[in-house]
Protein backbone atom coordinates (compact mmCIF):
# COMPACT_ATOMS: atom_id res chain seq x y z
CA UNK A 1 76.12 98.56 171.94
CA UNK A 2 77.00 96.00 169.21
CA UNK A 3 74.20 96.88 167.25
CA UNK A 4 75.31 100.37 167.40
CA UNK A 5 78.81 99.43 166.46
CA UNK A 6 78.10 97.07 163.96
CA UNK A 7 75.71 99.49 161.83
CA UNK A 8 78.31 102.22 160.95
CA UNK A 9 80.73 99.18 159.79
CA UNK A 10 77.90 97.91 157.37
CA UNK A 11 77.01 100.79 156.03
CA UNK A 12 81.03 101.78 155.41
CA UNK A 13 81.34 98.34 153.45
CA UNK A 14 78.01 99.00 151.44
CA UNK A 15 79.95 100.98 148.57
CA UNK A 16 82.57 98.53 148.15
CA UNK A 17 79.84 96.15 147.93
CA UNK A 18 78.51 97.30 145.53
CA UNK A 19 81.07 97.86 143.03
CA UNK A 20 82.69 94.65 144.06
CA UNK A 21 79.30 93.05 142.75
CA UNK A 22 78.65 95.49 139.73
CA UNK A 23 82.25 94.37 138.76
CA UNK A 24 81.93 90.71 139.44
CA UNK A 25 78.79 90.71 137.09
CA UNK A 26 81.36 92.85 134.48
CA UNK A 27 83.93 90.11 134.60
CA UNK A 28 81.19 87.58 134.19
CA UNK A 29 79.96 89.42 130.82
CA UNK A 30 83.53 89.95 129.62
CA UNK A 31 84.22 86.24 130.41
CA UNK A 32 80.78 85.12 128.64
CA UNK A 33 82.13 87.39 125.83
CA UNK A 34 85.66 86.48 124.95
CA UNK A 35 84.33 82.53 125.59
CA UNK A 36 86.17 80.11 123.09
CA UNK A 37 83.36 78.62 121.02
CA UNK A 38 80.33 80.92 122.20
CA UNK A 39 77.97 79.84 120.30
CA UNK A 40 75.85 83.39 120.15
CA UNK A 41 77.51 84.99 117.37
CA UNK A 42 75.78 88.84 119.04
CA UNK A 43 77.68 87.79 122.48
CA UNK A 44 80.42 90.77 121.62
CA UNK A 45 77.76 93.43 120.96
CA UNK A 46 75.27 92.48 123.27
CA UNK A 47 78.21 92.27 126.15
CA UNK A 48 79.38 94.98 125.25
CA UNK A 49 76.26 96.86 125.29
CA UNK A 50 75.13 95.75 128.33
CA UNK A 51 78.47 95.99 130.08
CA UNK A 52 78.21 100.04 129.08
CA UNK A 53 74.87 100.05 131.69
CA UNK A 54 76.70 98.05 134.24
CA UNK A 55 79.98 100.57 133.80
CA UNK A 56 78.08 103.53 134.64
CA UNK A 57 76.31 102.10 137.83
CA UNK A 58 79.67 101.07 138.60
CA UNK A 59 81.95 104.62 138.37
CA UNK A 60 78.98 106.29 139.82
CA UNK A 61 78.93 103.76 143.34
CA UNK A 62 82.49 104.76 143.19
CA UNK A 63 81.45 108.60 144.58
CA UNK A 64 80.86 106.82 148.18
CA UNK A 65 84.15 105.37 148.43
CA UNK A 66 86.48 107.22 150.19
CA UNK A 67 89.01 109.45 148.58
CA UNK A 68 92.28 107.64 149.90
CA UNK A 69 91.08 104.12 148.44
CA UNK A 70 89.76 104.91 145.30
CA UNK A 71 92.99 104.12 143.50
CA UNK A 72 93.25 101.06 145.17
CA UNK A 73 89.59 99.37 144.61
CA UNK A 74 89.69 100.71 140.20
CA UNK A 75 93.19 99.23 140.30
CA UNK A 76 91.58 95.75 142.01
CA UNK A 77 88.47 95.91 139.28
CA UNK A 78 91.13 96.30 136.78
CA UNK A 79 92.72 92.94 137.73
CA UNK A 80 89.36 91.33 138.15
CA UNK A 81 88.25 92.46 134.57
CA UNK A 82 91.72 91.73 132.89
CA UNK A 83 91.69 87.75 134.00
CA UNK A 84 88.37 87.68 132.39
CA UNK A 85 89.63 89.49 129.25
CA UNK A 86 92.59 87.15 128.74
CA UNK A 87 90.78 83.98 129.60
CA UNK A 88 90.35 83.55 125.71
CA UNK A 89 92.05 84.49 122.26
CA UNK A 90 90.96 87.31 120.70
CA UNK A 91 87.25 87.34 120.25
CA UNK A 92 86.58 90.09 117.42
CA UNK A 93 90.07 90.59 115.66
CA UNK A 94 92.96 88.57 114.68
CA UNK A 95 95.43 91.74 113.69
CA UNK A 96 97.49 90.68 117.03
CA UNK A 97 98.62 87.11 114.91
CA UNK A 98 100.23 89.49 113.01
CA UNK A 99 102.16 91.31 115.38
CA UNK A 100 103.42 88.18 117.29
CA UNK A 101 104.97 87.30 113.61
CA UNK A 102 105.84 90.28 112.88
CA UNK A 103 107.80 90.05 116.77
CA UNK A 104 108.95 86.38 115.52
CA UNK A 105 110.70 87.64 112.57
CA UNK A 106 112.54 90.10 113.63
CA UNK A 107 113.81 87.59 116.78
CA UNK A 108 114.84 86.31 113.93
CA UNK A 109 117.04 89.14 112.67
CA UNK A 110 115.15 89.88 109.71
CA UNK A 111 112.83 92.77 108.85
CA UNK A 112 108.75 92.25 109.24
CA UNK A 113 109.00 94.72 105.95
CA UNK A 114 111.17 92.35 103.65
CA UNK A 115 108.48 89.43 103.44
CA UNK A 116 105.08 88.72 103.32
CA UNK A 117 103.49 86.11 105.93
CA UNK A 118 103.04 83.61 102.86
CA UNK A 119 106.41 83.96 101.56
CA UNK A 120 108.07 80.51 102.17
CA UNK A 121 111.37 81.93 102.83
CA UNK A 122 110.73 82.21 106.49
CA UNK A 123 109.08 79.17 106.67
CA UNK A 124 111.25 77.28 109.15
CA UNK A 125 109.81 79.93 111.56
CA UNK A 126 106.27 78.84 111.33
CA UNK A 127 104.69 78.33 114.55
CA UNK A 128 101.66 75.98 114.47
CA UNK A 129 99.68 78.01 116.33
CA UNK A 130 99.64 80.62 113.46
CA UNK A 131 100.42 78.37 110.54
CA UNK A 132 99.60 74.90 109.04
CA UNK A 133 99.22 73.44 106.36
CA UNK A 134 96.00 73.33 104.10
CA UNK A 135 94.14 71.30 101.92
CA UNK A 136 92.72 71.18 98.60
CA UNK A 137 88.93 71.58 98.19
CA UNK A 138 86.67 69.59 95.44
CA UNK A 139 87.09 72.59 92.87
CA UNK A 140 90.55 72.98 93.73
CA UNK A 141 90.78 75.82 96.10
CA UNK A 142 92.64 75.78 99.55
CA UNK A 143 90.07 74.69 102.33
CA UNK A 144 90.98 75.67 106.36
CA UNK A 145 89.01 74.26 108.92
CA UNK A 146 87.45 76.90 110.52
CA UNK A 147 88.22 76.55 114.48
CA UNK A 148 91.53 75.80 113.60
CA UNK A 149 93.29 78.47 115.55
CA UNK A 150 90.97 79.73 118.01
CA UNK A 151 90.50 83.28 115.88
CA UNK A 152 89.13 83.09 112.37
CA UNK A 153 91.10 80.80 110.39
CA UNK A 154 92.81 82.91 106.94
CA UNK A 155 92.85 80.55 103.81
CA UNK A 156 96.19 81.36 101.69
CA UNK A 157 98.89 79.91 99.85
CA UNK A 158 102.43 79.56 100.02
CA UNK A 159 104.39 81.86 98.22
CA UNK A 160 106.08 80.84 95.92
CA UNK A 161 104.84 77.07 95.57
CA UNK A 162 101.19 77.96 95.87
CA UNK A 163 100.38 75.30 98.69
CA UNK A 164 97.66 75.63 100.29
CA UNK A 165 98.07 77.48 103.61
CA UNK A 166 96.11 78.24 106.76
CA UNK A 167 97.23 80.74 108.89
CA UNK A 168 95.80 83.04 111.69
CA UNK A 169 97.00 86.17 110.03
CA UNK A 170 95.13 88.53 107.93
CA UNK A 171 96.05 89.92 104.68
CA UNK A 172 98.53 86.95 104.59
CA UNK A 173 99.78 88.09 101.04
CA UNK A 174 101.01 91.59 101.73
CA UNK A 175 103.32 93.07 103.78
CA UNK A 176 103.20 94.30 107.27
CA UNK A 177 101.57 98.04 107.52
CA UNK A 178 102.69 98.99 110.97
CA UNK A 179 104.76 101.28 111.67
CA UNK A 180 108.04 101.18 112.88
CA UNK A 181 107.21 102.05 117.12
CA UNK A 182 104.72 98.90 116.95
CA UNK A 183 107.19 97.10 115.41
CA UNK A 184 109.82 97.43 118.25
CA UNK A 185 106.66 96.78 120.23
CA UNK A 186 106.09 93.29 118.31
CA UNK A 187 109.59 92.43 118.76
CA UNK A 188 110.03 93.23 122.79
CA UNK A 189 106.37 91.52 123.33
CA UNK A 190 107.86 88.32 121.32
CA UNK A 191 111.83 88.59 122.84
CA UNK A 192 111.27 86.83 126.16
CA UNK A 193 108.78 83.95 125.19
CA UNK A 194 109.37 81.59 122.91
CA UNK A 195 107.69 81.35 119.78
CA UNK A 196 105.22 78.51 120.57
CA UNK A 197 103.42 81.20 123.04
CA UNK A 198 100.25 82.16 121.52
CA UNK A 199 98.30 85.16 121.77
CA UNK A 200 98.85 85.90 126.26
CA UNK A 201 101.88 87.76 125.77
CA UNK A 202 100.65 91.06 124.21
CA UNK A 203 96.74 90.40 125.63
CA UNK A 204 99.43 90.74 129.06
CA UNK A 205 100.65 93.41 127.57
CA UNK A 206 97.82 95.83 126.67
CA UNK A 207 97.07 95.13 130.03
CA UNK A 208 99.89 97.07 131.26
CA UNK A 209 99.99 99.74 129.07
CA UNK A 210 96.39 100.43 130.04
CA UNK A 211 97.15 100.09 133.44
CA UNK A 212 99.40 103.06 132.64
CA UNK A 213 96.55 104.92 131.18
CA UNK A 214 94.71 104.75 134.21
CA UNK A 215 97.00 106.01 136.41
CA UNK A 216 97.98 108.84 134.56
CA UNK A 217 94.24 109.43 134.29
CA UNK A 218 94.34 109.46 137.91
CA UNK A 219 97.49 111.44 138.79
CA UNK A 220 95.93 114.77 135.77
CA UNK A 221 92.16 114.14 137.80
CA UNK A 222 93.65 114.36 141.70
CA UNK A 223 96.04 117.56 140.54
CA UNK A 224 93.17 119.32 138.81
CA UNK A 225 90.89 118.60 142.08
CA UNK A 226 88.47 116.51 139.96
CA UNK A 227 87.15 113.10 141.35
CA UNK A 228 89.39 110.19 141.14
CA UNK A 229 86.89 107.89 140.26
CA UNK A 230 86.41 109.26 136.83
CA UNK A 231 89.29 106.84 136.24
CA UNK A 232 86.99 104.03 136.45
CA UNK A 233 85.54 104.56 133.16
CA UNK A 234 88.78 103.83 131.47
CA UNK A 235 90.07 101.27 133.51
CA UNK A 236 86.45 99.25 134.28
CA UNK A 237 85.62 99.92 130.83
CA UNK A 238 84.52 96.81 128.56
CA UNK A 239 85.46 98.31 125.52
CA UNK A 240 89.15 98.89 126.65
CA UNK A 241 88.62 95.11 127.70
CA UNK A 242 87.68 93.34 124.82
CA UNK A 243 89.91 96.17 121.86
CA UNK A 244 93.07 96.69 124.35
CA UNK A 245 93.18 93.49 126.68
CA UNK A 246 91.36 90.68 124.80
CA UNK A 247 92.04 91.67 121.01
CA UNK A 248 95.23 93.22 122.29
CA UNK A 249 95.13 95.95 119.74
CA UNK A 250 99.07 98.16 119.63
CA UNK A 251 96.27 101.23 119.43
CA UNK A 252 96.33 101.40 123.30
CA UNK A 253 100.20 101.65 123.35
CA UNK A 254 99.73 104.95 120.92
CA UNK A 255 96.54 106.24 123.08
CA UNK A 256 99.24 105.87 125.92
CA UNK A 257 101.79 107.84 124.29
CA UNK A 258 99.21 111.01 123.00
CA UNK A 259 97.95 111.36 126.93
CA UNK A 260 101.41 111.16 128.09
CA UNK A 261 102.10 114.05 125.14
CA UNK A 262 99.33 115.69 126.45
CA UNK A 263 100.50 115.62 130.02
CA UNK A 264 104.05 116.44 129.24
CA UNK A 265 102.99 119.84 127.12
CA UNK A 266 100.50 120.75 130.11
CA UNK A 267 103.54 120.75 132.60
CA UNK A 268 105.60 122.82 130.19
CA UNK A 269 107.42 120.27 128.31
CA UNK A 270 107.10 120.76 124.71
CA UNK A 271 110.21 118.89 123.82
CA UNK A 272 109.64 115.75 125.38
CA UNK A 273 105.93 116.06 124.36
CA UNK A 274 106.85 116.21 120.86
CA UNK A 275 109.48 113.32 121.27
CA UNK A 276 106.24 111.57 123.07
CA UNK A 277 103.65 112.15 119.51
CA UNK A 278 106.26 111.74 117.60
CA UNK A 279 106.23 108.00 118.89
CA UNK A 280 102.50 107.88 119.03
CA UNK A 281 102.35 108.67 115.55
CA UNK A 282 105.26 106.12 114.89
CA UNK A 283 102.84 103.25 116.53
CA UNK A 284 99.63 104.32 114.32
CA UNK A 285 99.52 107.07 112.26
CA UNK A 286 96.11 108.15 113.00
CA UNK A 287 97.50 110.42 116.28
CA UNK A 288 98.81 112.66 113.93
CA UNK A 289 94.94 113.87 114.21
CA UNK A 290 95.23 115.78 117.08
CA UNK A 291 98.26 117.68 116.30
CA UNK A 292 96.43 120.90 116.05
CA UNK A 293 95.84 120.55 119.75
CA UNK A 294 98.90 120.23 120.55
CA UNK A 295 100.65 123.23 119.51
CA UNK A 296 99.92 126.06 121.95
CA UNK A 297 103.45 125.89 123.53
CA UNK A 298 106.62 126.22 121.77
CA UNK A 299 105.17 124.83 118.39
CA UNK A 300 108.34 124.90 116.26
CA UNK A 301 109.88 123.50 119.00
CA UNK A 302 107.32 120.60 119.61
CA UNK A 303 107.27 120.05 115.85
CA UNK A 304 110.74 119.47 115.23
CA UNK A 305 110.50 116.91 118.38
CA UNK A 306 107.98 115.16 117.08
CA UNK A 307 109.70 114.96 113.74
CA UNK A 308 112.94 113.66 114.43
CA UNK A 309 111.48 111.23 117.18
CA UNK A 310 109.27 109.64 114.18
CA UNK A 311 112.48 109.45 111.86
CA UNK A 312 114.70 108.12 114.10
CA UNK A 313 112.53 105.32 114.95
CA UNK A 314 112.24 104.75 111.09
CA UNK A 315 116.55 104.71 110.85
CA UNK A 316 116.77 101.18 111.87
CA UNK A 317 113.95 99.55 109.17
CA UNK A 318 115.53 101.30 106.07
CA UNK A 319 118.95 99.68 105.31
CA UNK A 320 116.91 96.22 104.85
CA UNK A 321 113.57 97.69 103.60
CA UNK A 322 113.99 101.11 102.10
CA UNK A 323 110.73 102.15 100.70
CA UNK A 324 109.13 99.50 101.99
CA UNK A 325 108.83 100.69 105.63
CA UNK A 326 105.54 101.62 104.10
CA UNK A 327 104.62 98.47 104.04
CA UNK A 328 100.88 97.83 102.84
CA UNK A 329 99.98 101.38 104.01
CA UNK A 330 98.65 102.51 100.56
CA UNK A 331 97.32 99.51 99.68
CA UNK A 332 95.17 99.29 102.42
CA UNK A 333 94.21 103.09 102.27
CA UNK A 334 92.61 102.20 98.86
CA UNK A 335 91.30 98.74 100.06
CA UNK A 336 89.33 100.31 103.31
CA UNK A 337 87.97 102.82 100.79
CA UNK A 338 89.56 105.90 102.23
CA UNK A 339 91.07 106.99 98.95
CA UNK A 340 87.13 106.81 96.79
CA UNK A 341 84.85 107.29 100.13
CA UNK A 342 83.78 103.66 99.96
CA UNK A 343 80.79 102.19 102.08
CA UNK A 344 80.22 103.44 105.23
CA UNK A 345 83.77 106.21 104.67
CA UNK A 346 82.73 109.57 105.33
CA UNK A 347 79.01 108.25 106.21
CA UNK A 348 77.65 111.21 107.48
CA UNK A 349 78.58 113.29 104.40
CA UNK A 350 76.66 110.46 102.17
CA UNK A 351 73.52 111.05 104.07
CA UNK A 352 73.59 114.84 102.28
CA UNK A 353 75.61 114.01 99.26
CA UNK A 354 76.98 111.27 96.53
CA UNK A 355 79.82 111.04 94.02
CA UNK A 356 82.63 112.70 95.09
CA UNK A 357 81.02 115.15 97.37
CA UNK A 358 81.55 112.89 100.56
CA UNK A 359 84.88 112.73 100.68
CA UNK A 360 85.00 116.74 99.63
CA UNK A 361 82.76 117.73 102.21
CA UNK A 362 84.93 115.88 104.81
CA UNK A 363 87.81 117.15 104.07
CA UNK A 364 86.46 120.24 104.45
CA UNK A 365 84.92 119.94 107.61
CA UNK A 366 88.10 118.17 109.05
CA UNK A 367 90.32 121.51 107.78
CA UNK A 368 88.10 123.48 109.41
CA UNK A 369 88.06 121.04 112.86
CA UNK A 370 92.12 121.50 112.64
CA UNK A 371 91.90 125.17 111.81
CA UNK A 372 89.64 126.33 115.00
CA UNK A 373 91.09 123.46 117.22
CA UNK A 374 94.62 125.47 116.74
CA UNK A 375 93.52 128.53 117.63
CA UNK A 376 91.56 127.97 120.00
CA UNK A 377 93.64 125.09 122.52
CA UNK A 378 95.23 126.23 125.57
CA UNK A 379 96.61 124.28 128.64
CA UNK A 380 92.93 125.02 130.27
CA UNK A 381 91.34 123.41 127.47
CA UNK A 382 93.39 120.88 125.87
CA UNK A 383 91.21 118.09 127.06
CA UNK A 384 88.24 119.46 125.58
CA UNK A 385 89.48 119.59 122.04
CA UNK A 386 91.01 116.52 122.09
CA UNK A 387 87.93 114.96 122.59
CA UNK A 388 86.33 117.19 120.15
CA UNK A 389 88.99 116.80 117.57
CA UNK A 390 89.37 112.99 118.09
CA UNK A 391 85.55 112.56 118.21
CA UNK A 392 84.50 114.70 115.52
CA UNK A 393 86.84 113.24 113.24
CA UNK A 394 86.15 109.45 113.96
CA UNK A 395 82.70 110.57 113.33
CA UNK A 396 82.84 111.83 110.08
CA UNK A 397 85.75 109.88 108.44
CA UNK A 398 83.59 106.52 110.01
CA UNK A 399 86.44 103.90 110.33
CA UNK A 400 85.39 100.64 110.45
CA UNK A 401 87.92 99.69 113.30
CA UNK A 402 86.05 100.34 116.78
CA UNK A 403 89.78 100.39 118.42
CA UNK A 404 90.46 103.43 116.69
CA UNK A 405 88.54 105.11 119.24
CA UNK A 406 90.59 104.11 122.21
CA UNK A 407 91.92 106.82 121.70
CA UNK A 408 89.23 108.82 122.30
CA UNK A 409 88.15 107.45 125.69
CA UNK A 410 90.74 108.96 127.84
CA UNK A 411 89.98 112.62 127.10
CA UNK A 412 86.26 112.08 127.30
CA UNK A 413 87.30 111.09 130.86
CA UNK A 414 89.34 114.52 131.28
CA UNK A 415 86.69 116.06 130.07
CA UNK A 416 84.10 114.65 130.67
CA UNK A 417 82.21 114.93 127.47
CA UNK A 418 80.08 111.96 128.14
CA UNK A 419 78.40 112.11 124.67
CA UNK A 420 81.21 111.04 122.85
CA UNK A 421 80.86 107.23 124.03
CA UNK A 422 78.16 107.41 121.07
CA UNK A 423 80.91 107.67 118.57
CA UNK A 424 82.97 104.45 120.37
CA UNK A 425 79.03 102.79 120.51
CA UNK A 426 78.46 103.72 116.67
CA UNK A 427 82.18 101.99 115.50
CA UNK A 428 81.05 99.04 117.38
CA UNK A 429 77.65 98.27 116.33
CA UNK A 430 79.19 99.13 112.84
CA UNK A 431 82.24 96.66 113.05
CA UNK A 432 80.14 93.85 115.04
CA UNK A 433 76.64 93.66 113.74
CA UNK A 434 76.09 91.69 110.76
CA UNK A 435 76.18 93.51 107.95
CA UNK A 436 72.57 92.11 105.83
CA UNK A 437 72.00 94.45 102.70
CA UNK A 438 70.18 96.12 102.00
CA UNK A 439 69.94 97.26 105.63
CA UNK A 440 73.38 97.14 106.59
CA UNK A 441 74.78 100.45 104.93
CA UNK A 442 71.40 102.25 106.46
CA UNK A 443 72.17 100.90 109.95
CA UNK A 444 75.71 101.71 109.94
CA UNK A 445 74.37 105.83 108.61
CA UNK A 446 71.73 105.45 110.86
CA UNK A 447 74.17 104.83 114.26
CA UNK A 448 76.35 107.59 112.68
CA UNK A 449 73.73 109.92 112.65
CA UNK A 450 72.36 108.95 116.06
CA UNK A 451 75.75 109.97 117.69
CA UNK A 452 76.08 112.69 115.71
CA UNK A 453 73.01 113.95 117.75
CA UNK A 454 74.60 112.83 120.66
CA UNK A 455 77.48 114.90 120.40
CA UNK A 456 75.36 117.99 118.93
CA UNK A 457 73.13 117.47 122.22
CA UNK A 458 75.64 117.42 124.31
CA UNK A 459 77.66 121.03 123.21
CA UNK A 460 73.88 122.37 123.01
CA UNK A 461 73.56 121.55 126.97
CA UNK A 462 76.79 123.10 127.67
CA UNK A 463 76.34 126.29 125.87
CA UNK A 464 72.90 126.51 127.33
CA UNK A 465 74.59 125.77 130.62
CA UNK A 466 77.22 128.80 130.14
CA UNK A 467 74.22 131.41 128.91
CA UNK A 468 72.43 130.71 131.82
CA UNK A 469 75.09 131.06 134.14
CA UNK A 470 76.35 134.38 132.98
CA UNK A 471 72.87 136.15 132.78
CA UNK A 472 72.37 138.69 135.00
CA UNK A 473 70.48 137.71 138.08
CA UNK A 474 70.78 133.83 137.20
């Protein structure tokens, strides 16, 4: 009788087994990958890689766990996968130094738009985890130790004594580009901790914001009848990990803000939607992407929501900055070669064309993307061309910013348009593999063009999918 008892109890504990041990080996991956001082410079790509293979065994042993405690275990995975994340600075990006001085400053009372990082002026506000002082190399130059911060350390000099300065910031000489939603971000990450805290308080906090993201993704999947578990791939994934939890990135507060758009305008909100992009936008500018999706309800309406949201969040930055709320925004347009179709910019196009024709053809083919997209959304399928919109347009413009794609990841969750994790795949292997010419520039066209297929593959199954369903006798 034991035996019989005990069997049913095993094989009820098998699933959470399972993903308890498919996560466990997750955590140990993310851990090995964040790992201060790892001395395999690949250990980000490789992890992540692998940690892809491990997240689809993973959300598919979900399927056997029952319905009532699926929330429960991806919320416990979460946790398990977010110490890891957080048990090390940033591993692949050191743009969160900026925003915790960015947050210090405006403690401070003054604005993150008036002065650059280098600019001595603030110096009394210096903490040493972000600044110290440099030395002079035998030709002169400012020399920074290397490990000197735990992320890559930024050789500078003061402004305007021309010390030489080591700081943990990027772009040290120019002015902040964010916009003015991040900002307030910065400053209510940096207002309860005191300036000597180092990078924990905003890995905590992409933590929570994409603990938000999940259950959102959860509450849109159990009222539309789809499986729950589908939140897993969000929540367990390592790529939200290591860009939202580890590097901390203020693109998962913005990827928060567009679903929560998205959810509002589905449930016949198109004010509060717009008030909700409108703040997306005002965090990174790239949401302003998938507007065309957005305006199948009430567009005026939504418009003018989303306008005035994204002034009024500008209204407190201009008495001190005035133009300069732009910050390094067109500086860093030309720099990242958006403006000429630089590098790998508008990669795909460069496979068919050169010159100027890239960026022409791209523009083109976005115009068109927006075009359709708007006339064709609807509250049945604005998931779908999110992800199409989002995808498509990360795949041709090629950033070389993986994060930009976590934006991406929760629609291909709504809609499941698994073949768009080769665009988030391509940005990585782009941003993280070492770029040796000759062979870099072909290997970064060559991963565009393999998700490219991806994505082509994938519509090509569903329309074949739709024509065989609707022929007669099929």
């Amino acid at each position: 009788m034991s035996l019989y008892l005990a069997e049913p109890a095993v094989s009820r504990a098998k699933p959470y087994a399972v993903s308890g041990l498919l996560l466990l080996a997750g955590a140990v991956l993310m851990w090995w990958m964040v790992l201060p001082g790892n001395s395999f410079a690949s250990a980000p790509i490789v992890g992540s890689c692998v940690s892809w293979l491990l997240l689809i065994a993973a959300v598919r042993s979900l399927r056997h766990v029952p319905r009532r405690r699926i929330g429960a275990v991806i919320m416990a995975g979460s946790v398990l996968l977010g110490l890891a994340a957080v048990s090390g600075p940033p591993r692949t990006s050191n743009d969160s130094a900026r925003y915790a001085w960015d947050g210090i400053v405006q403690k401070a009372g003054t604005s993150p738009y008036a002065h650059v990082p280098a600019d001595e002026t603030l110096a009394g506000l210096r903490p040493e985890w972000l600044f110290r002082p440099g030395t002079t190399g035998g030709e002169g130059q400012p020399v920074c130790p290397a490990d000197l911060f735990g992320t890559e350390a930024v050789v500078s000099s003061g402004v305007p004594s021309g010390e030489p300065l080591c700081t943990a910031i990027n772009r040290p000489q120019v002015p902040t580009i964010y916009p003015p939603a991040a900002e307030i971000y910065f400053l209510v990450g940096r207002a309860a901790v005191p300036d000597t805290a180092g990078y924990l308080p905003f890995q905590l906090g992409g933590w929570l914001i994409s603990t938000a993201v999940t259950l959102m993704l959860l509450t849109i999947l159990i009222r539309a009848k789809e499986p729950p578990h589908l939140a897993a791939a969000w929540a367990w994934s390592p790529f939200v990990h290591l860009e939202a939890v580890n590097n901390a990135h203020v693109d998962v507060l913005a990827c928060a803000l567009m679903l929560a758009a998205g959810l509002l305008l589905v449930g016949g909100k198109p004010y509060r939607s717009g008030a909700a992009f409108g703040a997306a936008v005002a965090t990174k500018l790239i949401p302003v992407i998938v507007a065309p999706a957005l305006l199948f309800r009430r567009p005026a309406g939504f418009i003018a929501s989303a306008a005035g949201t994204f002034a009024i969040l500008y209204v407190p930055y201009l008495p001190a900055a005035g133009a300069g709320v732009f910050g390094f925004l067109p500086g860093y347009l030309t720099e990242e070669g958006y403006s000429q179709g630089n590098g790998i910019r508008f990669g795909l196009a460069q496979l068919v064309s050169a010159g100027p024709w890239p960026m022409l053809l791209s523009g083109a083919a976005l115009a068109a993307l927006a075009l359709w997209t708007w006339r064709t959304t609807g509250p049945v399928n604005i998931w779908q061309r999110q992800t199409t919109i989002i995808g498509l347009t990360l795949l041709v413009v090629s950033p070389s910013y993986p994060w930009y794609a976590l934006m991406l990841l929760p629609f291909i969750v709504l809609s499941r348009r698994w073949e768009y994790i080769a665009v988030i795949v391509a940005l990585d292997v782009i941003y993280m593999v070492p770029t040796v010419p000759p062979l870099g520039e072909a290997l970064d066209q060559g991963v565009l063009a393999a998700a490219a297929l991806a994505v082509a593959a994938g519509a090509w199954r569903r329309c074949r999918r739709r024509y065989t369903a609707g022929r007669p006798g099929s």
